[in-house]
Protein backbone atom coordinates (compact mmCIF):
# COMPACT_ATOMS: atom_id res chain seq x y z
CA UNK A 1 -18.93 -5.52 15.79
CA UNK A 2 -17.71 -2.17 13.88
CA UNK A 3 -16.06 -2.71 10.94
CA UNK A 4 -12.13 -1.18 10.36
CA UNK A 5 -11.61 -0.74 7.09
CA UNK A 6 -8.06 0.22 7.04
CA UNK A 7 -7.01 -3.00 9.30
CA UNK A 8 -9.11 -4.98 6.76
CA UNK A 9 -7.21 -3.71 3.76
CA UNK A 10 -3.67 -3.84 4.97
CA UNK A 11 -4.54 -7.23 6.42
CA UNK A 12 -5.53 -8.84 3.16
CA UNK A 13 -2.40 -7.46 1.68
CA UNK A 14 -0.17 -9.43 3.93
CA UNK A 15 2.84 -7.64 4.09
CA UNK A 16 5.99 -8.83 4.13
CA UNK A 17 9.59 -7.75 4.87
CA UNK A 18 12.03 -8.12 1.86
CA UNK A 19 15.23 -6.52 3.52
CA UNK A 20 16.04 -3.19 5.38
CA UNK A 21 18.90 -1.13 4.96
CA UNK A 22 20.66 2.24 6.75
CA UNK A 23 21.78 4.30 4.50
CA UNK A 24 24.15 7.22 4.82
CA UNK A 25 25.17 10.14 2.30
CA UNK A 26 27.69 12.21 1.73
CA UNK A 27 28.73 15.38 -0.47
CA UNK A 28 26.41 15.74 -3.85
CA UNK A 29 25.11 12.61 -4.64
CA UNK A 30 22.22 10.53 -6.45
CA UNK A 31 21.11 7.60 -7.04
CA UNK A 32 18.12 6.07 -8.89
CA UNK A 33 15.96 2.96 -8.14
CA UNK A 34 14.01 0.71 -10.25
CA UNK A 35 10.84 -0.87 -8.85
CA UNK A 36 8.74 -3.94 -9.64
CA UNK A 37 5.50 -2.06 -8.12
CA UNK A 38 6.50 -3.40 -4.45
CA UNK A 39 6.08 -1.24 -1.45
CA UNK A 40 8.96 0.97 -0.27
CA UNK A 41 9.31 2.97 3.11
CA UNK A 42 11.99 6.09 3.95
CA UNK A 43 12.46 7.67 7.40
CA UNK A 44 14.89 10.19 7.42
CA UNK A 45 16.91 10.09 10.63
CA UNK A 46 19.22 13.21 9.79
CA UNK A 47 19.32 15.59 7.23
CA UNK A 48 18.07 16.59 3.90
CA UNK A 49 16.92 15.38 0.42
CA UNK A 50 14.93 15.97 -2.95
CA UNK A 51 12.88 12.72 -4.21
CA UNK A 52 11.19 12.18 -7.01
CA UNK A 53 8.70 9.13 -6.56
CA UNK A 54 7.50 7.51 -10.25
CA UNK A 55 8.09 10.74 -12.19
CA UNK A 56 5.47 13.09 -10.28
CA UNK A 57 6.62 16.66 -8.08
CA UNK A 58 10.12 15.95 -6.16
CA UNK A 59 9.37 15.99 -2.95
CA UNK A 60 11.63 17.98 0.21
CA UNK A 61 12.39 15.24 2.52
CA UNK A 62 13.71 16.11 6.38
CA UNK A 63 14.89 14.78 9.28
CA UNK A 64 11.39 13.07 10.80
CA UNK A 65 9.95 12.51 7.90
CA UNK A 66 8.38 9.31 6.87
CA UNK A 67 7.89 8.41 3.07
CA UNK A 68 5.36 5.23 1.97
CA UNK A 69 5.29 4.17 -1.38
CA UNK A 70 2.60 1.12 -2.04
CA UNK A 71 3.74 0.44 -5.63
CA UNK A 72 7.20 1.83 -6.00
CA UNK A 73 7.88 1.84 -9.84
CA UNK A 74 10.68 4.61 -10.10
CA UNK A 75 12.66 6.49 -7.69
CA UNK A 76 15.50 9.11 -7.44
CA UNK A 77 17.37 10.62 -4.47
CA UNK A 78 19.37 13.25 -4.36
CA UNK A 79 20.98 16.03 -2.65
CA UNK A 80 19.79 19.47 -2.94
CA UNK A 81 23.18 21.10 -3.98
CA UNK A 82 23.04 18.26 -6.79
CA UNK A 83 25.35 19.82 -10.26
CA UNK A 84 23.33 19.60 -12.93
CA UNK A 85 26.45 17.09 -14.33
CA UNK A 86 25.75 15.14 -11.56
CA UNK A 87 25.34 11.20 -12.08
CA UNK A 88 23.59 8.17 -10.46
CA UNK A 89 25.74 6.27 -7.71
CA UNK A 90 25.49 3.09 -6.29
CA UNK A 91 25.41 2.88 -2.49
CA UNK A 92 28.40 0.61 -1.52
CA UNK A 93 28.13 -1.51 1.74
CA UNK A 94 30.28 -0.47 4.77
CA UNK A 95 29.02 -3.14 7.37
CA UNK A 96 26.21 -5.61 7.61
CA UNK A 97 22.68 -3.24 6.70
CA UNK A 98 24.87 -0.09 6.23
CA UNK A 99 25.32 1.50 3.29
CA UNK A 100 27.17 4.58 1.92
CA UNK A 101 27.65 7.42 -0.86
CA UNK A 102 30.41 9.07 -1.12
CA UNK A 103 33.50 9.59 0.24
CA UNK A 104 34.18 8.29 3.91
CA UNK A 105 36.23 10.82 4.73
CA UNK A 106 33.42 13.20 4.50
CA UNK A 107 30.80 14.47 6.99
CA UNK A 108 27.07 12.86 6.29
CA UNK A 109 24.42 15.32 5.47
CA UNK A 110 21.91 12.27 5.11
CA UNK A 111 20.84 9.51 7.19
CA UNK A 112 18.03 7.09 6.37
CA UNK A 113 16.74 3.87 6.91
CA UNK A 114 14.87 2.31 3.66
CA UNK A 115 12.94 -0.98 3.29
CA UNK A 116 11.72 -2.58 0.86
CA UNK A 117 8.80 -5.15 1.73
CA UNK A 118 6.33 -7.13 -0.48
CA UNK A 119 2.43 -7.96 -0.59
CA UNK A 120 1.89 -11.54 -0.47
CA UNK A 121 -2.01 -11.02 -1.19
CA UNK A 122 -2.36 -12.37 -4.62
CA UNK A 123 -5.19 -9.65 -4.84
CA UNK A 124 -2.81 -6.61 -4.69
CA UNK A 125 -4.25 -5.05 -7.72
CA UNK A 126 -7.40 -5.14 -6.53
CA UNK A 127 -6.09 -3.93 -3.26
CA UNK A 128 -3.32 -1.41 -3.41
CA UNK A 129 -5.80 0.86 -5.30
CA UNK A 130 -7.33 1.41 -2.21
CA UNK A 131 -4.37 3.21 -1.07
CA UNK A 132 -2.75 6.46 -1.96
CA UNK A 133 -0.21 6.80 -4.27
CA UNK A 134 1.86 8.18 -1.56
CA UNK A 135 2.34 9.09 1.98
CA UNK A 136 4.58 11.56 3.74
CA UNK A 137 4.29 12.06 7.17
CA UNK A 138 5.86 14.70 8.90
CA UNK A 139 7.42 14.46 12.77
CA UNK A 140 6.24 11.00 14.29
CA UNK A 141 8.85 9.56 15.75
CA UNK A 142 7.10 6.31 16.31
CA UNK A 143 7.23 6.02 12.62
CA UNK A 144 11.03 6.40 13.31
CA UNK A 145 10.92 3.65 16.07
CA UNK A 146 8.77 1.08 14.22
CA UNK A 147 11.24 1.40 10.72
CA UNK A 148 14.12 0.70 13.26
CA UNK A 149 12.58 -2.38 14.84
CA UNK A 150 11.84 -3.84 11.64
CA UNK A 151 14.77 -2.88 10.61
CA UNK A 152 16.70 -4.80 13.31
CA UNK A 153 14.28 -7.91 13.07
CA UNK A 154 15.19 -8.12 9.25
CA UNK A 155 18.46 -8.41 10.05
CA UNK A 156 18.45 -11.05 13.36
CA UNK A 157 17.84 -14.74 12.61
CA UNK A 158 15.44 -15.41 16.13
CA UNK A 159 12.75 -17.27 16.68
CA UNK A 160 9.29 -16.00 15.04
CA UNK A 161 10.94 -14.01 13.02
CA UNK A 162 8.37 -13.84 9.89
CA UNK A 163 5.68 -13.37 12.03
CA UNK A 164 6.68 -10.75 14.09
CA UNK A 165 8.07 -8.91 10.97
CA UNK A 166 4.53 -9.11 9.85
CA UNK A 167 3.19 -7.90 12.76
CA UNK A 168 5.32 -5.46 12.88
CA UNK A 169 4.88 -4.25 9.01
CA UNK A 170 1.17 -4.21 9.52
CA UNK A 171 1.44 -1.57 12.35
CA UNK A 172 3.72 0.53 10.18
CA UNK A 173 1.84 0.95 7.46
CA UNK A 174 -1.30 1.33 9.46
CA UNK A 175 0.70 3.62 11.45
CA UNK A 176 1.91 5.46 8.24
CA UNK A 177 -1.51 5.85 6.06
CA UNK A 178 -3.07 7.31 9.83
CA UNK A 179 -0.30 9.53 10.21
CA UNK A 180 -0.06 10.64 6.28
CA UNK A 181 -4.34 11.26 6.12
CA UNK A 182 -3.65 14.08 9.33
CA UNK A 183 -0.86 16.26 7.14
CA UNK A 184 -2.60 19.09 4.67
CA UNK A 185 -2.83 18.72 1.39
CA UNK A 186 -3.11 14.44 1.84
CA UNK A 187 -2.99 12.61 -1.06
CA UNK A 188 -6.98 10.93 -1.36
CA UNK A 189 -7.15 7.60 -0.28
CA UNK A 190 -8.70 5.32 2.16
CA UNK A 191 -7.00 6.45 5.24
CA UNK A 192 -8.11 10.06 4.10
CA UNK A 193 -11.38 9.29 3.89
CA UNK A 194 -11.49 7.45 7.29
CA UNK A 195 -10.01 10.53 8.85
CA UNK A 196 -13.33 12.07 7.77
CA UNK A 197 -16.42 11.43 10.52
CA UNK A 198 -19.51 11.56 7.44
CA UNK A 199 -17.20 9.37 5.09
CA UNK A 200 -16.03 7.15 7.63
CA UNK A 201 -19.45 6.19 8.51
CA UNK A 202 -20.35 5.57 5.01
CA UNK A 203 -17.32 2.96 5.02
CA UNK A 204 -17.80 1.49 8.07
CA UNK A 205 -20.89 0.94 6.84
CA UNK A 206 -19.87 -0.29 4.02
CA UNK A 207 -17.35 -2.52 5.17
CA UNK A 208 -19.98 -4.22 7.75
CA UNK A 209 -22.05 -5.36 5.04
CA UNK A 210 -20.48 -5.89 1.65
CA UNK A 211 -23.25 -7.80 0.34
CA UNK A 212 -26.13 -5.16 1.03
CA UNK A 213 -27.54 -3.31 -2.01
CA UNK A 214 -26.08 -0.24 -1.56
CA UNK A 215 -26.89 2.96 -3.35
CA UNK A 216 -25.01 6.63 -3.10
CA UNK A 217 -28.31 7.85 -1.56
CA UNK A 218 -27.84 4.77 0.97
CA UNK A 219 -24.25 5.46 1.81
CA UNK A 220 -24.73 9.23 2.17
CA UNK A 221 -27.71 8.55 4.21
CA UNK A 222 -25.26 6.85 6.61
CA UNK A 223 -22.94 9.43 6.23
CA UNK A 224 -25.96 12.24 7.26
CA UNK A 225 -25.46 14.16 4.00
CA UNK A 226 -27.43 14.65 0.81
CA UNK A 227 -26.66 12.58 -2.15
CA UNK A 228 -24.60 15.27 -4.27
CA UNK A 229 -22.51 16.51 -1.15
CA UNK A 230 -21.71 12.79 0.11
CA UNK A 231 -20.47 11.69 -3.50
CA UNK A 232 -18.68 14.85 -3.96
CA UNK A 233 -16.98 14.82 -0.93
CA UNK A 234 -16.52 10.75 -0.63
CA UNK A 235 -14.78 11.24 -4.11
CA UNK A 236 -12.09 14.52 -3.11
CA UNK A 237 -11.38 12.21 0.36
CA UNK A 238 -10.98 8.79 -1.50
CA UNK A 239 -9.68 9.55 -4.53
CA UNK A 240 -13.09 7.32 -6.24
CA UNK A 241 -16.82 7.32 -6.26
CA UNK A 242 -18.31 5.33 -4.03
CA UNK A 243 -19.39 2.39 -6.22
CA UNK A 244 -16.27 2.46 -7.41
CA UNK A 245 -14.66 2.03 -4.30
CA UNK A 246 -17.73 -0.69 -2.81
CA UNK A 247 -17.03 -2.84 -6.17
CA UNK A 248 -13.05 -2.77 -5.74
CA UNK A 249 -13.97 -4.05 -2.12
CA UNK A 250 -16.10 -6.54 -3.53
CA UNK A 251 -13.94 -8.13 -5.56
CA UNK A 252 -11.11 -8.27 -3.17
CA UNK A 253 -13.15 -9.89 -1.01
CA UNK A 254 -14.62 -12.38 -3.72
CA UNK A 255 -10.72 -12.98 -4.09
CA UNK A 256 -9.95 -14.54 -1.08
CA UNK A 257 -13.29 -16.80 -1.01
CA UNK A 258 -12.32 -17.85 -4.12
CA UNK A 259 -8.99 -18.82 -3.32
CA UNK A 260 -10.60 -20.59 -0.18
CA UNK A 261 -12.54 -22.68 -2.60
CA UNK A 262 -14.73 -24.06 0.31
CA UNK A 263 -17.90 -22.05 -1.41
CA UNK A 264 -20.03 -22.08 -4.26
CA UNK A 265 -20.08 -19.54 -7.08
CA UNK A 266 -23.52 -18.61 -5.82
CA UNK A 267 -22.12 -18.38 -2.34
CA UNK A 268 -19.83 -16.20 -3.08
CA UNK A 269 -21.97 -14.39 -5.15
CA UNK A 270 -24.30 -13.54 -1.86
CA UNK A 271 -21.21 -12.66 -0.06
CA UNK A 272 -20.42 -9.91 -1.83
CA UNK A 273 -24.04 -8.30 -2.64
CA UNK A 274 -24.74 -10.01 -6.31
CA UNK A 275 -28.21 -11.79 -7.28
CA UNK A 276 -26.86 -14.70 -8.80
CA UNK A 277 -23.67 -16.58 -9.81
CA UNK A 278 -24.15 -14.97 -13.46
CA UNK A 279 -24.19 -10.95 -12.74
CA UNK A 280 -21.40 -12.13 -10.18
CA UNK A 281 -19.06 -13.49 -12.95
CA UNK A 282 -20.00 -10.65 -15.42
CA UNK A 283 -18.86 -8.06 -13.17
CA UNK A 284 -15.86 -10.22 -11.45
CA UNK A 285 -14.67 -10.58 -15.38
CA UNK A 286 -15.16 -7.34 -16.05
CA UNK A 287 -12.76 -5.88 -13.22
CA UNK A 288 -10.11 -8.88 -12.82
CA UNK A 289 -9.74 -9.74 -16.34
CA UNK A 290 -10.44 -13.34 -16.50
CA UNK A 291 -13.34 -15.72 -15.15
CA UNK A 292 -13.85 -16.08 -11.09
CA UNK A 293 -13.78 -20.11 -11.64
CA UNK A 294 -10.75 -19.41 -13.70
CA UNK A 295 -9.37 -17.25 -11.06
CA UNK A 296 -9.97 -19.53 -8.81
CA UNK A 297 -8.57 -22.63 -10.01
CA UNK A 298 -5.08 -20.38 -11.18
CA UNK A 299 -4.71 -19.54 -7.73
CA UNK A 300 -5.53 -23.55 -6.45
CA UNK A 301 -2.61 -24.66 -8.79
CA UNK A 302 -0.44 -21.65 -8.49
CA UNK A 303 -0.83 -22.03 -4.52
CA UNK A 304 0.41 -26.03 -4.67
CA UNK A 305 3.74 -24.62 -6.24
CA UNK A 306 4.45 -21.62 -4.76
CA UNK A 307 3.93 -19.11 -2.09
CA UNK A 308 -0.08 -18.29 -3.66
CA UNK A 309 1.14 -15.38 -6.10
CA UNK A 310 0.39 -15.83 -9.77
CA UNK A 311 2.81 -15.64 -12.28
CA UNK A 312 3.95 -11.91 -13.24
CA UNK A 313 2.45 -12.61 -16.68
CA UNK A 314 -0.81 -13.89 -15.13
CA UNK A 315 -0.74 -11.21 -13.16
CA UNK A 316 -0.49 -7.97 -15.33
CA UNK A 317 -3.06 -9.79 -17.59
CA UNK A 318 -5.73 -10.62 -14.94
CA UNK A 319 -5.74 -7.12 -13.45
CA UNK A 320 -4.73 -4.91 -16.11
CA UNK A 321 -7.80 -2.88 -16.41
């Protein structure tokens, strides 16, 4: 069976809906948002406005476009007419998932829908790497369609609801990173480099057997190319070398059978393409920042109390890298 790497990723992330929210703006306006490193989504239903996503280039935001943020740390919107005097307002609720700035009484030259959703993986450090920093895409309106039905689901109390929110995340962001890899001038990333026939094969490849010895002259001969064009162009579509990116998939992957705890140290060590249970825990150390049977027996306790996330302070240590 072909591998598919992006369904794998966002998969493992497990996405989940936090709350959605329409939002409309009036007159010069701004208003700034603190994140915690969770995902955050924009489509712009009508309209204009300059954003400015964790400090790097505002970006010129339109009516069908479609903004994905995996780890939303800072944000600012604003109008484009903004004085420079101009300061942050909070948008005040008008009626149940509607939200305004600005006067009433004035014509709206912005409407969006915003959500903010979280990764229940507790490997989303290992994983959100893997993705661009962000995505903009430009005139799908089944990006439009899919923010409105999660939108709506958010908001109803029906039966199912988590899992089809789920469901229904998964295909957005899937949806999004496709979309986002087409535009020019896409940020590298996974979705990038699947939208790429030689570097897709080479992750396909890859993906379908994690535990293989794999070399750059291996993966580019998949890919058909020599060993200095595949790594050069693997790393411009990616946004990483290849061993880079095969041992960030490894250790996701060594994640989750660790949480599982139904395997061995040397099991899991085969799994993922090491020799032995020693190199395994050398390298696993290395990248997460704390031992894999120490990993796993966090996440064993952790997952008794809570929904399987560590701690924020376990966390930032055991991934800060």
């Amino acid at each position: 069976m072909t591998a598919d790497p992006l369904a794998e990723v966002v998969t493992l992330l497990q996405p989940t809906a936090r709350f959605s929210k329409l939002i409309e703006c009036a007159g010069s306006w701004r208003f700034h948002r603190k994140g915690t490193g969770d995902p955050f989504y924009c489509a712009v239903l009508e309209g204009h406005c300059r954003v400015t996503v964790d400090g790097q280039p505002p970006l010129i935001l339109q009516a069908g476009d479609f903004l994905l943020v995996p780890a939303m740390r800072d944000l600012i919107k604003e109008s484009l007419d903004l004085p420079q005097d101009e300061t942050s307002r909070e948008p005040i609720e008008v009626g149940k998932g509607c939200f305004r700035v600005g006067g009433e009484d004035e014509p709206p030259n912005l409407r969006i829908r915003i959500g903010h959703c979280s990764f229940g993986s507790p490997d989303v450090a290992l994983l959100v790497p893997l993705l661009p920093h962000v995505v903009l895409a430009r005139g799908e309106s089944r990006l439009a369609t899919l923010t409105q039905l999660v939108g709506d689901e958010t908001l109803a109390h029906r039966p199912a609801r988590e899992l089809v929110l789920e469901r229904l995340l998964e295909v957005l962001l899937i949806e999004a990173l496709r979309c986002g890899s087409e535009i020019q001038n896409a940020p590298p990333g996974l979705a990038r480099g699947l939208a790429d026939d030689r570097v897709a094969a080479a992750l396909r490849a890859l993906h379908a057997r994690p535990e293989y010895p794999w070399t750059v002259a291996g993966l580019a001969f998949e890919a058909s190319l020599s060993r200095s064009a595949f790594f050069a162009r693997f790393n411009r579509t990616v946004g990483m070398p290849p061993m880079a990116y095969l041992l960030a998939w490894r250790m996701a992957l060594a994640g989750r059978l660790l949480r599982g705890q139904e395997l061995g140290l040397d099991q899991v060590a085969e799994r993922v393409g090491y020799s032995s249970s020693s190199t395994f825990s050398v390298a696993f150390t290395r990248y997460a920042g704390m031992s894999p049977t120490r990993y796993g027996r966090l996440m064993h306790l952790n997952g008794q109390h809570s929904s399987g996330m560590l701690p924020p302070a376990l966390l930032q240590n055991a991934f800060t890298r």
